[in-house]
PDB file of N, CA and C in Angstrom:
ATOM      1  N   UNK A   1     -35.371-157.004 -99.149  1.00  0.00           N
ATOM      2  CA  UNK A   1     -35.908-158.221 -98.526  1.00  0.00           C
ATOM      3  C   UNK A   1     -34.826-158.956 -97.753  1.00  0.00           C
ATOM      4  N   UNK A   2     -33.741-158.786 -98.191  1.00  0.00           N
ATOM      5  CA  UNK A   2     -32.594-159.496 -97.600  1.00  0.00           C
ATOM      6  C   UNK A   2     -32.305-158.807 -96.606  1.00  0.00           C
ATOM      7  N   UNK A   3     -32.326-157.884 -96.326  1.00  0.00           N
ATOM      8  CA  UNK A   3     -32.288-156.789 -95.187  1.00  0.00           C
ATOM      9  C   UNK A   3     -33.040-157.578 -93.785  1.00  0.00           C
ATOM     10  N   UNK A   4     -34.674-157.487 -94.298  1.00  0.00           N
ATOM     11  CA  UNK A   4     -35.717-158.037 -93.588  1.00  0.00           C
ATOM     12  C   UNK A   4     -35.442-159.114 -92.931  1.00  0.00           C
ATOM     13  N   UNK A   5     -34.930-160.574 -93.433  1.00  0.00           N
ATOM     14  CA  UNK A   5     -34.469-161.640 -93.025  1.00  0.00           C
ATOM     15  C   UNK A   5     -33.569-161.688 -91.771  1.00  0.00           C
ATOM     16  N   UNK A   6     -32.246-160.905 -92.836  1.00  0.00           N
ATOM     17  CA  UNK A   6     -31.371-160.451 -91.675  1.00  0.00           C
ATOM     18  C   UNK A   6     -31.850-159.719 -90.049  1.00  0.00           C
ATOM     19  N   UNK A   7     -32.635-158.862 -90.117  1.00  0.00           N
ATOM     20  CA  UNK A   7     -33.190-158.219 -88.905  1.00  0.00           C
ATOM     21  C   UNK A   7     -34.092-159.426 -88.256  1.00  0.00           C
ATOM     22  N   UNK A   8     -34.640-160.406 -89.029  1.00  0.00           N
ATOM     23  CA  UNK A   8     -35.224-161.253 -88.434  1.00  0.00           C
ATOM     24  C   UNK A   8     -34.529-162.266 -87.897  1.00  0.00           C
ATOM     25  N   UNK A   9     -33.608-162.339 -88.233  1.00  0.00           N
ATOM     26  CA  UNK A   9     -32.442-163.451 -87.178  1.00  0.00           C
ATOM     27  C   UNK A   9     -31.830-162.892 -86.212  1.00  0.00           C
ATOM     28  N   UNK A  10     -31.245-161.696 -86.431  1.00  0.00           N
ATOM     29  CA  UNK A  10     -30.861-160.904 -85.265  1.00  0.00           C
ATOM     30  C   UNK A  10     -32.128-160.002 -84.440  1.00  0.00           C
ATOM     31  N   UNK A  11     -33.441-160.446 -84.386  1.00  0.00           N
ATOM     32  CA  UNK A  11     -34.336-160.255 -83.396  1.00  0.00           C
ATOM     33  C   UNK A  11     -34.739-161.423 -82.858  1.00  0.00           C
ATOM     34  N   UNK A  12     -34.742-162.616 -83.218  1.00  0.00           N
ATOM     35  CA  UNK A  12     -34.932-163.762 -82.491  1.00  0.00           C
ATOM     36  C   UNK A  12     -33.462-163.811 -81.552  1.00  0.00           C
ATOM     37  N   UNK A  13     -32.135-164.077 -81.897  1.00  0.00           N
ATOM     38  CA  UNK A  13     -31.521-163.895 -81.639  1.00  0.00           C
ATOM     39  C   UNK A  13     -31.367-162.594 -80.343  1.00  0.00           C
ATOM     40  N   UNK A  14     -31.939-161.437 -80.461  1.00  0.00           N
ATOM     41  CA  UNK A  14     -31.533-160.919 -79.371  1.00  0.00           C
ATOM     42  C   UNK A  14     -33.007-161.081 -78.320  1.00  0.00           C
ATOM     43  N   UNK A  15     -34.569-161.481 -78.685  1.00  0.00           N
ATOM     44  CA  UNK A  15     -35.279-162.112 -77.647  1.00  0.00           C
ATOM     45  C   UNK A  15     -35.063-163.540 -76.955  1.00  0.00           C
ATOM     46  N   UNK A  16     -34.122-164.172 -77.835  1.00  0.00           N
ATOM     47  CA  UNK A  16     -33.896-165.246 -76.699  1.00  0.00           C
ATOM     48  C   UNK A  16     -32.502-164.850 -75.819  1.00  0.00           C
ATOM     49  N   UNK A  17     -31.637-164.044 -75.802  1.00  0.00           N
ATOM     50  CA  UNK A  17     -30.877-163.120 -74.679  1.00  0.00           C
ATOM     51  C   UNK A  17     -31.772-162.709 -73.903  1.00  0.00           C
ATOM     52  N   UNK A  18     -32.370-161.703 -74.347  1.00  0.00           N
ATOM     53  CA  UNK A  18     -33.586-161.023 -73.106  1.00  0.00           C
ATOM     54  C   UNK A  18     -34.174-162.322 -72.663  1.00  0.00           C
ATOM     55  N   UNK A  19     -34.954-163.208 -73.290  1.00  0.00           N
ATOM     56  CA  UNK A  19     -35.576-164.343 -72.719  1.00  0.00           C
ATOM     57  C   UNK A  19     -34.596-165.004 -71.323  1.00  0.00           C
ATOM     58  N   UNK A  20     -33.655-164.912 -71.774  1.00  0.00           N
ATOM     59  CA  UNK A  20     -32.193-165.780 -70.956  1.00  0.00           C
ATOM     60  C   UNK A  20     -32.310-165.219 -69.342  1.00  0.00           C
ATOM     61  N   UNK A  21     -31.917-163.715 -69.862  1.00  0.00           N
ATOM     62  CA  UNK A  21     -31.507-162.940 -69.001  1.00  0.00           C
ATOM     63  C   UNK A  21     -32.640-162.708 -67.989  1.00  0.00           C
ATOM     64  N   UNK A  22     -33.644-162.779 -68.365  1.00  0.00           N
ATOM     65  CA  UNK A  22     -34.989-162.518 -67.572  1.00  0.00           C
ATOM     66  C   UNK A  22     -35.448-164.249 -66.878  1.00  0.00           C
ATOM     67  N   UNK A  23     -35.299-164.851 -67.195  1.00  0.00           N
ATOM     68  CA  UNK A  23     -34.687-166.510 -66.762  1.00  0.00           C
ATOM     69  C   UNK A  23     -34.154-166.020 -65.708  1.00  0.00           C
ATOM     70  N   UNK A  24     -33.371-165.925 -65.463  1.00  0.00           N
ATOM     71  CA  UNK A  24     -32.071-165.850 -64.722  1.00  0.00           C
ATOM     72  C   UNK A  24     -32.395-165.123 -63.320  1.00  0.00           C
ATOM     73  N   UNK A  25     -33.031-163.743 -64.045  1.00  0.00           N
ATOM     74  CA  UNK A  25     -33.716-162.774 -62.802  1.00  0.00           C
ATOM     75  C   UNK A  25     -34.767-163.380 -61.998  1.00  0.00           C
ATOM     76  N   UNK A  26     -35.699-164.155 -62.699  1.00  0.00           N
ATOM     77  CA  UNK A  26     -36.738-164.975 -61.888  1.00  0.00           C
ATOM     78  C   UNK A  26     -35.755-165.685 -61.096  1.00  0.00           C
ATOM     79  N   UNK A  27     -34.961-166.957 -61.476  1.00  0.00           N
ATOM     80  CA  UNK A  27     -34.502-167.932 -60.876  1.00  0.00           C
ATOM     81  C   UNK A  27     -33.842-167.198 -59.987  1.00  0.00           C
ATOM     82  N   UNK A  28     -33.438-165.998 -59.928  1.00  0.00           N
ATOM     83  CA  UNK A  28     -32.375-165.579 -58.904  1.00  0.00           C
ATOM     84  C   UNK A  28     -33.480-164.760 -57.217  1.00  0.00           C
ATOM     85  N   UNK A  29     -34.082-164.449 -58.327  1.00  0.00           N
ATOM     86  CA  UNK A  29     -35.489-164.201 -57.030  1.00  0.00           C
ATOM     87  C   UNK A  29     -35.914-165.668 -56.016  1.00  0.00           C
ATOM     88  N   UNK A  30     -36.104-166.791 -57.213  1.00  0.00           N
ATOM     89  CA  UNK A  30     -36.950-167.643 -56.256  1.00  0.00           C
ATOM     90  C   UNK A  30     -35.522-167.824 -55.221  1.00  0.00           C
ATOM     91  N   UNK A  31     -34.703-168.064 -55.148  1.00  0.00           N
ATOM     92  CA  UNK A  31     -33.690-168.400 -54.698  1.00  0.00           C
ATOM     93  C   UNK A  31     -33.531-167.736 -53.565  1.00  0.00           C
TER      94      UNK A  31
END
């Protein structure tokens, strides 16, 4: 279970990177 948790912080953690990064690609389009 402690495992589980762990993977669950480091998957929020790496969708708000992708979230970021894909941010970034829009804003760099409208631009």
């Amino acid at each position: 279970n402690k495992n589980y948790i762990l993977n669950k912080k480091y998957l929020e953690k790496y969708k708000k990177k992708l979230y970021k990064k894909v941010k970034t690609k829009i804003n760099k389009h409208h631009l």
